[in-house]
Protein backbone atom coordinates (compact mmCIF):
# COMPACT_ATOMS: atom_id res chain seq x y z
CA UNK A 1 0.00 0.00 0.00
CA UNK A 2 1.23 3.67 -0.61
CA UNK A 3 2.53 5.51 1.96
CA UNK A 4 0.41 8.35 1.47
CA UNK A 5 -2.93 6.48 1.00
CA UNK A 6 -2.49 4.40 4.03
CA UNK A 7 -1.75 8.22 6.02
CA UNK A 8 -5.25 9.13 4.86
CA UNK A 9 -6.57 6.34 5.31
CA UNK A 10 -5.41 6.79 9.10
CA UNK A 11 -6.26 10.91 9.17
CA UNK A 12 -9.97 8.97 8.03
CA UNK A 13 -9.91 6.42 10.87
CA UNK A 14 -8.53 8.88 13.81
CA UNK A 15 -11.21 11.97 12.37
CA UNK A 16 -14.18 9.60 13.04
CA UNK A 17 -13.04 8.52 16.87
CA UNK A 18 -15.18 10.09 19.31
CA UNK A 19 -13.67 12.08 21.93
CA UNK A 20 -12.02 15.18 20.20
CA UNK A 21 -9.92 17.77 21.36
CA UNK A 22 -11.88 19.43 25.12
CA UNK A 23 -12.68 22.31 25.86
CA UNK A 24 -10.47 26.13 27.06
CA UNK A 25 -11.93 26.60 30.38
CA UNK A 26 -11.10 29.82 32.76
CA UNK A 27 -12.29 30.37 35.91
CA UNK A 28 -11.68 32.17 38.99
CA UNK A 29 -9.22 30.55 41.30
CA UNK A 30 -11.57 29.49 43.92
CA UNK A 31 -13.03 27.08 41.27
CA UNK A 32 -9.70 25.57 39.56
CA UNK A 33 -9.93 22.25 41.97
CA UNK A 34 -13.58 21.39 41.86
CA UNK A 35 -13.36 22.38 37.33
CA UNK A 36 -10.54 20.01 37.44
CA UNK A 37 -12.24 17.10 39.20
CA UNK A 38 -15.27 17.74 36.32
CA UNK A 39 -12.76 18.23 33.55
CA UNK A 40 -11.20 14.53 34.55
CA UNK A 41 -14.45 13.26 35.06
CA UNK A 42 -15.85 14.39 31.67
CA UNK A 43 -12.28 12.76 29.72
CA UNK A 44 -13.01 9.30 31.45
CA UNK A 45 -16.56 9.60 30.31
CA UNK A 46 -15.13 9.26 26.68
CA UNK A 47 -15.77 12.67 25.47
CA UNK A 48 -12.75 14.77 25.17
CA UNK A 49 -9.41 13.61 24.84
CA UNK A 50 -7.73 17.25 26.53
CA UNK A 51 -8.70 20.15 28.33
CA UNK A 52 -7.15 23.26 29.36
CA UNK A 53 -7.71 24.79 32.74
CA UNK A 54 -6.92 28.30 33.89
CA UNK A 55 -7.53 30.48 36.88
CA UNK A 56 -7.62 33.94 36.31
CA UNK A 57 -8.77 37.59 37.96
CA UNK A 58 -12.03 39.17 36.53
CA UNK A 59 -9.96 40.87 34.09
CA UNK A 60 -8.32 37.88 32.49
CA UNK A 61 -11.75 36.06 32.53
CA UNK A 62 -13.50 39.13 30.55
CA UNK A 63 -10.10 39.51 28.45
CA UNK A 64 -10.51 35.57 27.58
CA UNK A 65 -14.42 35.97 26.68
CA UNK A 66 -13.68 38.70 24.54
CA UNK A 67 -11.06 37.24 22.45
CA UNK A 68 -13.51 34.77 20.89
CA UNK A 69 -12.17 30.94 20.85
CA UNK A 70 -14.89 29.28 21.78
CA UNK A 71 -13.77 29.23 25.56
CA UNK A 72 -16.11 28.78 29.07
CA UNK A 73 -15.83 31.22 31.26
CA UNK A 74 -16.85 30.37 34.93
CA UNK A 75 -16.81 32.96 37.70
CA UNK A 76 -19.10 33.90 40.50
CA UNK A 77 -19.18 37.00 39.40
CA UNK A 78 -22.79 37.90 37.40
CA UNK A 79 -22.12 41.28 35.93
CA UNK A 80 -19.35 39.71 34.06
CA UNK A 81 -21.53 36.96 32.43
CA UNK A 82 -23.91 39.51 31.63
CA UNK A 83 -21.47 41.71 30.23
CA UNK A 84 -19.86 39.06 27.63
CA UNK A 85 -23.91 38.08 26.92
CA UNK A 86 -25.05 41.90 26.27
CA UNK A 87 -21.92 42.36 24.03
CA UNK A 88 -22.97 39.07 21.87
CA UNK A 89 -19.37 37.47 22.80
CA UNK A 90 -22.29 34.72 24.26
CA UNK A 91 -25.63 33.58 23.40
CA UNK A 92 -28.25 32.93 25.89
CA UNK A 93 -28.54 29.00 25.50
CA UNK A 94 -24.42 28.85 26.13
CA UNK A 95 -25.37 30.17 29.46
CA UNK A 96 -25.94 28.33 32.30
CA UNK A 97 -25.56 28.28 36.67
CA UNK A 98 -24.15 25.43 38.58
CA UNK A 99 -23.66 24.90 42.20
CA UNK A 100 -19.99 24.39 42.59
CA UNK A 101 -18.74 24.50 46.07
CA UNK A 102 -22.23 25.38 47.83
CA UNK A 103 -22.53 28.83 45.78
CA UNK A 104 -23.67 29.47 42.85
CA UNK A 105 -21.52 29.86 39.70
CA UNK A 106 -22.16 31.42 36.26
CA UNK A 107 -20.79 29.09 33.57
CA UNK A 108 -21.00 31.36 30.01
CA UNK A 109 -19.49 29.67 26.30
CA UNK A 110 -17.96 32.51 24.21
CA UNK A 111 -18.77 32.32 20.51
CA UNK A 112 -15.70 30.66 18.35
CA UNK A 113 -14.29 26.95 17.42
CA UNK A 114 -14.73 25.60 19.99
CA UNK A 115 -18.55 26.78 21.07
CA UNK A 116 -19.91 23.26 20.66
CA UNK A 117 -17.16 21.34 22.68
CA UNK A 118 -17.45 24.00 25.65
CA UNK A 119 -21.68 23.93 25.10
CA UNK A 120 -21.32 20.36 25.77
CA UNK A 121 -19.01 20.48 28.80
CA UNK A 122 -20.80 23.51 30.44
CA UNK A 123 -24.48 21.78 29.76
CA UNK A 124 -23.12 18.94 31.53
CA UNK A 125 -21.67 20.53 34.40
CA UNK A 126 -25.35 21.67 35.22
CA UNK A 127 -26.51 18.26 34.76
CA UNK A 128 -27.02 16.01 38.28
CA UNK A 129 -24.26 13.89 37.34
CA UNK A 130 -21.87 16.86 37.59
CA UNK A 131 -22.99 17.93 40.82
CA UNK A 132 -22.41 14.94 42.22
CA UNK A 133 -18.62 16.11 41.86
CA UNK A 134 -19.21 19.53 42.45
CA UNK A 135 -20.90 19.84 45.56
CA UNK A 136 -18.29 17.32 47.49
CA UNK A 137 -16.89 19.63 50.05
């Protein structure tokens, strides 16, 4: 077999596996550990193969939401969720408010590539499986 048809071949094969690259999270600092433990949770459950986690200040968050990647952006904070919403960096179904740590937390997608992997994550952190693991003290 050619070399080259048996690479696309394989590009084929590895394009149609399931879990694909996770999603950009950034959150404030107080929420790195209890992201983390979902982030883990959600790459055993088959569904992304990597994440990236950051914690950042209020301005890094609202710089990160801004710059359009496709990101979620998860502070306790609700002025800056509504602020990245009323600017159309968000739309309103990408929005959504877990408990994480006994307080609630606003969990917003930013519009870019990678909207649909972070919609997925952040609909699934406000799902009762989730806060199985985020409500653990």
């Amino acid at each position: 077999m050619d070399r080259r048809l048996f690479l696309l071949a394989l590009g084929a094969v590895a394009g149609c596996a399931r879990g694909g690259p996770g999603p950009a999270v950034v959150c404030d600092p107080d929420l790195v550990a209890p992201l983390n433990a979902a982030l883990a949770a959600w790459v055993r459950k088959g569904e992304a193969s990597t994440f990236t986690l950051d914690g950042a200040d209020p301005r890094a968050l609202l710089a990160a939401g801004e710059a359009g990647s496709g990101a979620v952006i998860a502070t306790r904070e609700p002025m800056l969720a509504d602020r990245l919403q009323r600017y159309g960096h968000a739309r309103l179904q990408n929005r959504f408010k877990p408990r994480i740590g006994g307080g609630e937390v606003q969990v917003v997608v930013t519009r870019g590539p990678g909207e649909a992997a972070g919609a997925a994550f952040a609909g699934w952190l406000a799902s009762d499986e989730a806060a199985a693991l985020l409500t653990v003290p």
